[in-house]
Protein backbone atom coordinates (compact mmCIF):
# COMPACT_ATOMS: atom_id res chain seq x y z
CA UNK A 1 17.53 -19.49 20.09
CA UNK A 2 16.42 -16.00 20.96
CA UNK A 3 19.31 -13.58 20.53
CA UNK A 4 20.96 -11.65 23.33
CA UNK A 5 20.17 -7.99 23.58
CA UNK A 6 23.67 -6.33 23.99
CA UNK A 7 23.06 -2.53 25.25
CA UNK A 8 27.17 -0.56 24.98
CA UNK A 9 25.64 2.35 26.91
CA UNK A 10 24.20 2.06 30.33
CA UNK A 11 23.62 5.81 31.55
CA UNK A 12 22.35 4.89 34.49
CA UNK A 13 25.91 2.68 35.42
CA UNK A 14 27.80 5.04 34.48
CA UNK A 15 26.29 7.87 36.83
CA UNK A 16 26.48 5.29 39.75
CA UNK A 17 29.66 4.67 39.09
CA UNK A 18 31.06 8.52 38.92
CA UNK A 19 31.10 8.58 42.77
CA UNK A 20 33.14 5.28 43.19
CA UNK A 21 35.28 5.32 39.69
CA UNK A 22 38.37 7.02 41.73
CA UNK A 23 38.79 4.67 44.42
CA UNK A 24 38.40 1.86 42.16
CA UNK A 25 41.22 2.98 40.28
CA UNK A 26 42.82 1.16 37.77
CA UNK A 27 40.97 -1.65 38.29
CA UNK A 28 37.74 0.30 37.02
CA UNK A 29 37.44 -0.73 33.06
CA UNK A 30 38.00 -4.49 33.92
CA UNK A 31 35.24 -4.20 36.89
CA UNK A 32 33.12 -2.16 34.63
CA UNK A 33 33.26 -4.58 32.32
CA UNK A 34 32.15 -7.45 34.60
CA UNK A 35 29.01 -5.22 35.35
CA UNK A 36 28.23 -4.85 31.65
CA UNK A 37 28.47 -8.74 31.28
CA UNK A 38 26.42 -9.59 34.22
CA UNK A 39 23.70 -7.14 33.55
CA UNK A 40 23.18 -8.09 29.89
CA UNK A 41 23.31 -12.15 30.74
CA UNK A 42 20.65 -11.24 33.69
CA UNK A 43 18.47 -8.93 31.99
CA UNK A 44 18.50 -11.79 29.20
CA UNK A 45 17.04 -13.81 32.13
CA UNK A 46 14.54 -11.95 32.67
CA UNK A 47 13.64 -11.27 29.33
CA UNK A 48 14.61 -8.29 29.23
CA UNK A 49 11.95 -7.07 31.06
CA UNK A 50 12.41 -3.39 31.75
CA UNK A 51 11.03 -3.30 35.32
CA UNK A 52 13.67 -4.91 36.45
CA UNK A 53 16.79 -2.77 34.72
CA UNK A 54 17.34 -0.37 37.34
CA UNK A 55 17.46 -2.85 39.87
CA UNK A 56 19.60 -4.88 38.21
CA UNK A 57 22.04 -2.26 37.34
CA UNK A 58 22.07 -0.80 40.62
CA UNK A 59 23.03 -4.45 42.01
CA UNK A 60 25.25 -5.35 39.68
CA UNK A 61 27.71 -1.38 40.24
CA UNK A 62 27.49 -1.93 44.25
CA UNK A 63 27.72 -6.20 44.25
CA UNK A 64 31.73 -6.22 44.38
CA UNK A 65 32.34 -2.88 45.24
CA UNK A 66 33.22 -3.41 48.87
CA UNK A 67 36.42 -5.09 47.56
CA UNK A 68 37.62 -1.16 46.88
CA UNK A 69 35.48 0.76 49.07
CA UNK A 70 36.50 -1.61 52.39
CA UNK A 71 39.57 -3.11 50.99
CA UNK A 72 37.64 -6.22 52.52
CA UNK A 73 37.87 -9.79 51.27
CA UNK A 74 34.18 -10.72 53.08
CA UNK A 75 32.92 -7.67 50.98
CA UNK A 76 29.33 -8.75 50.83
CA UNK A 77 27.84 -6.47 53.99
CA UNK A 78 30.06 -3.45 52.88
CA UNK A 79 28.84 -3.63 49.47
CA UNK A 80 24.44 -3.73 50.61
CA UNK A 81 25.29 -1.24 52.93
CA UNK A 82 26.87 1.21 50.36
CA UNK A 83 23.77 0.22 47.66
CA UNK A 84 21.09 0.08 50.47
CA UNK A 85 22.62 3.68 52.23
CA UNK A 86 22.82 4.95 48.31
CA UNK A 87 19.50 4.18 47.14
CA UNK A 88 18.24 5.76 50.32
CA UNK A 89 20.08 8.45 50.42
CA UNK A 90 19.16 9.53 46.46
CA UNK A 91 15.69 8.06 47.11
CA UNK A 92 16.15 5.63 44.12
CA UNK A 93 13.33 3.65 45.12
CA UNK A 94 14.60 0.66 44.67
CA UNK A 95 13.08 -2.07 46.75
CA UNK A 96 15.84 -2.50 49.27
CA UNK A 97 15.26 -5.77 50.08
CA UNK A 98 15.43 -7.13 46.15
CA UNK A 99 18.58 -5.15 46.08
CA UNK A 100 20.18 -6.59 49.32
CA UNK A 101 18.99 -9.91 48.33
CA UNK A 102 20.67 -9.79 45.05
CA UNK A 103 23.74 -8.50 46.29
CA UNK A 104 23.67 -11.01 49.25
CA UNK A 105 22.98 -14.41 47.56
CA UNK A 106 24.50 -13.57 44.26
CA UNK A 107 27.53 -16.02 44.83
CA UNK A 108 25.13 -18.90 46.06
CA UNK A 109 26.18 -22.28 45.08
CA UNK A 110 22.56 -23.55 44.98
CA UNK A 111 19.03 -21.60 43.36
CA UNK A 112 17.88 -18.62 45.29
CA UNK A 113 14.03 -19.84 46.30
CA UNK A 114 13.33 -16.59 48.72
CA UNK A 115 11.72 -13.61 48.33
CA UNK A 116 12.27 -11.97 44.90
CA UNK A 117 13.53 -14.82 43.69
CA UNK A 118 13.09 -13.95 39.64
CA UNK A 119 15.20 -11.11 40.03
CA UNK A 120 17.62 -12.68 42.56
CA UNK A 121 17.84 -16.04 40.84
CA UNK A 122 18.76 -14.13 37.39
CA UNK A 123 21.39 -12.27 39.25
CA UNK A 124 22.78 -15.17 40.73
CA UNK A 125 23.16 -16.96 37.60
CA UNK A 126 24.72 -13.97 35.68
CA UNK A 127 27.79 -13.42 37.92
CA UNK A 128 28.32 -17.14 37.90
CA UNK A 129 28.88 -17.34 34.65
CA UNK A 130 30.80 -14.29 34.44
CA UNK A 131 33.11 -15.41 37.12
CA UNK A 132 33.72 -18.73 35.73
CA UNK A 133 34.31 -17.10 32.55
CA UNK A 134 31.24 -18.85 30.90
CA UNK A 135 32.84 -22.47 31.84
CA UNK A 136 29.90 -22.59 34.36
CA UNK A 137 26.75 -21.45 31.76
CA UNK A 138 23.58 -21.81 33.61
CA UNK A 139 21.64 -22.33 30.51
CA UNK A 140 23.40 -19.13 28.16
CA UNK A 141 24.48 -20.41 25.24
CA UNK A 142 28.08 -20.62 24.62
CA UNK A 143 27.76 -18.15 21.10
CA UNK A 144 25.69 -15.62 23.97
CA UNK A 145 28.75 -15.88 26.12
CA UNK A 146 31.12 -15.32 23.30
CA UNK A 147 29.10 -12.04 21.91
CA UNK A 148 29.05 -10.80 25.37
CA UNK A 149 32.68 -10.89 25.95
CA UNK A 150 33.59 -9.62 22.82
CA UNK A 151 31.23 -6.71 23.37
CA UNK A 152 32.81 -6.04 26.94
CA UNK A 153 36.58 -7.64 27.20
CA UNK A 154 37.86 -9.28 30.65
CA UNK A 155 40.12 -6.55 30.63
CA UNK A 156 42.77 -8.54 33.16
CA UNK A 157 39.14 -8.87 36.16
CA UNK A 158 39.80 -11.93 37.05
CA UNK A 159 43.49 -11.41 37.48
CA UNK A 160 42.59 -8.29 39.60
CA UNK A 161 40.41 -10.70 41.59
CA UNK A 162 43.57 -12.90 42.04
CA UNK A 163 45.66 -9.90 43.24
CA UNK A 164 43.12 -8.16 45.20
CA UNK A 165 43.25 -11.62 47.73
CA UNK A 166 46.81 -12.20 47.70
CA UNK A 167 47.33 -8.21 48.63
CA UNK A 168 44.31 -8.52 51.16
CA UNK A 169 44.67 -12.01 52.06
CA UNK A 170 48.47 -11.86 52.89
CA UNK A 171 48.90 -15.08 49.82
CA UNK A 172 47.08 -16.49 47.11
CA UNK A 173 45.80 -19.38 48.67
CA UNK A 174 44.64 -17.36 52.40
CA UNK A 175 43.15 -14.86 50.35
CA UNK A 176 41.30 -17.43 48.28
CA UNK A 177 39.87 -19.14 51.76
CA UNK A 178 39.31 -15.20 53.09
CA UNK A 179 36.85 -14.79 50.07
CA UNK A 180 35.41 -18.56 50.51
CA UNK A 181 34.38 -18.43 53.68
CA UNK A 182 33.11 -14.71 52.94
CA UNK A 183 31.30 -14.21 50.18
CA UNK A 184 29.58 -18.05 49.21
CA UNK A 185 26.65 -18.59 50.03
CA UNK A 186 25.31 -22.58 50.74
């Protein structure tokens, strides 16, 4: 078993997330967090491979984001079209269709088979793990899970997640339909 390359320091996340850090709010270490985790099990992916850090980060800061930025339960769209306006705007260079795509599909029940679909599919898996809290493991070992989350804590995300559809959703359970039918991907 190869081991899992845990990096505590991302500059590069931390200067995309100056601009958005405020209207986060409090919610900002336990979504932080969740970046950290879902970077480190994708880059593991992908072996690591730098090429595809930058990307990866980049996806991984704006993938949720709309949730804040658009108070909006469907919060896909709002969050490509902060990361896509971003990366144009600071002429990242970041191919903006890898970065849509693995913003876009990265709640997809089934494997991503489109274009870009290393980087994509890697996402993809990463955030499902990290949203099922490592119950879903996509081929990470359970002792990689466990030295990931005790390098970056939950931090109360998921119960944010939970709160964030009952205060957008009007309840719980229309909240948790809202972000169903709006964010997963068949």
């Amino acid at each position: 078993m190869s081991q899992i390359e845990i990096k505590l320091e991302r500059p590069r996340v931390e200067l995309l997330f100056a601009k958005y850090q405020e209207v986060i709010g409090d919610d900002y270490l336990g979504y932080r967090n969740h970046v950290y985790r879902t970077i480190t099990y994708a880059m593991h992916f992908l072996d690591n491979d730098e090429q595809y850090e930058q990307l990866v980060e980049t996806a991984f800061v704006y993938h949720d984001i709309g949730l804040w930025t658009d108070r909006e339960l469907a919060y896909l769209e709002p969050s490509e079209i902060l990361a896509l306006s971003d990366n144009a705007q600071h002429q990242w260079g970041l191919d903006p269709d890898a970065l849509r795509g693995a913003i876009h599909w990265h709640h997809k029940i089934s494997p991503y088979k489109g274009p870009h679909a290393k980087v994509i599919e890697a996402c993809r898996k990463a955030d499902w793990i990290d949203a099922t809290k490592g119950a879903v493991r996509k081929g990470m070992s359970k002792e990689h899970i466990q030295q990931v989350e005790q390098a970056f804590p939950n931090l109360g995300f998921h119960d944010t997640l939970l709160r964030l559809a009952k205060d957008y959703g009007g309840s719980t359970l229309v909240g948790g339909v809202k972000v169903t039918l709006g964010i997963v991907k068949w």
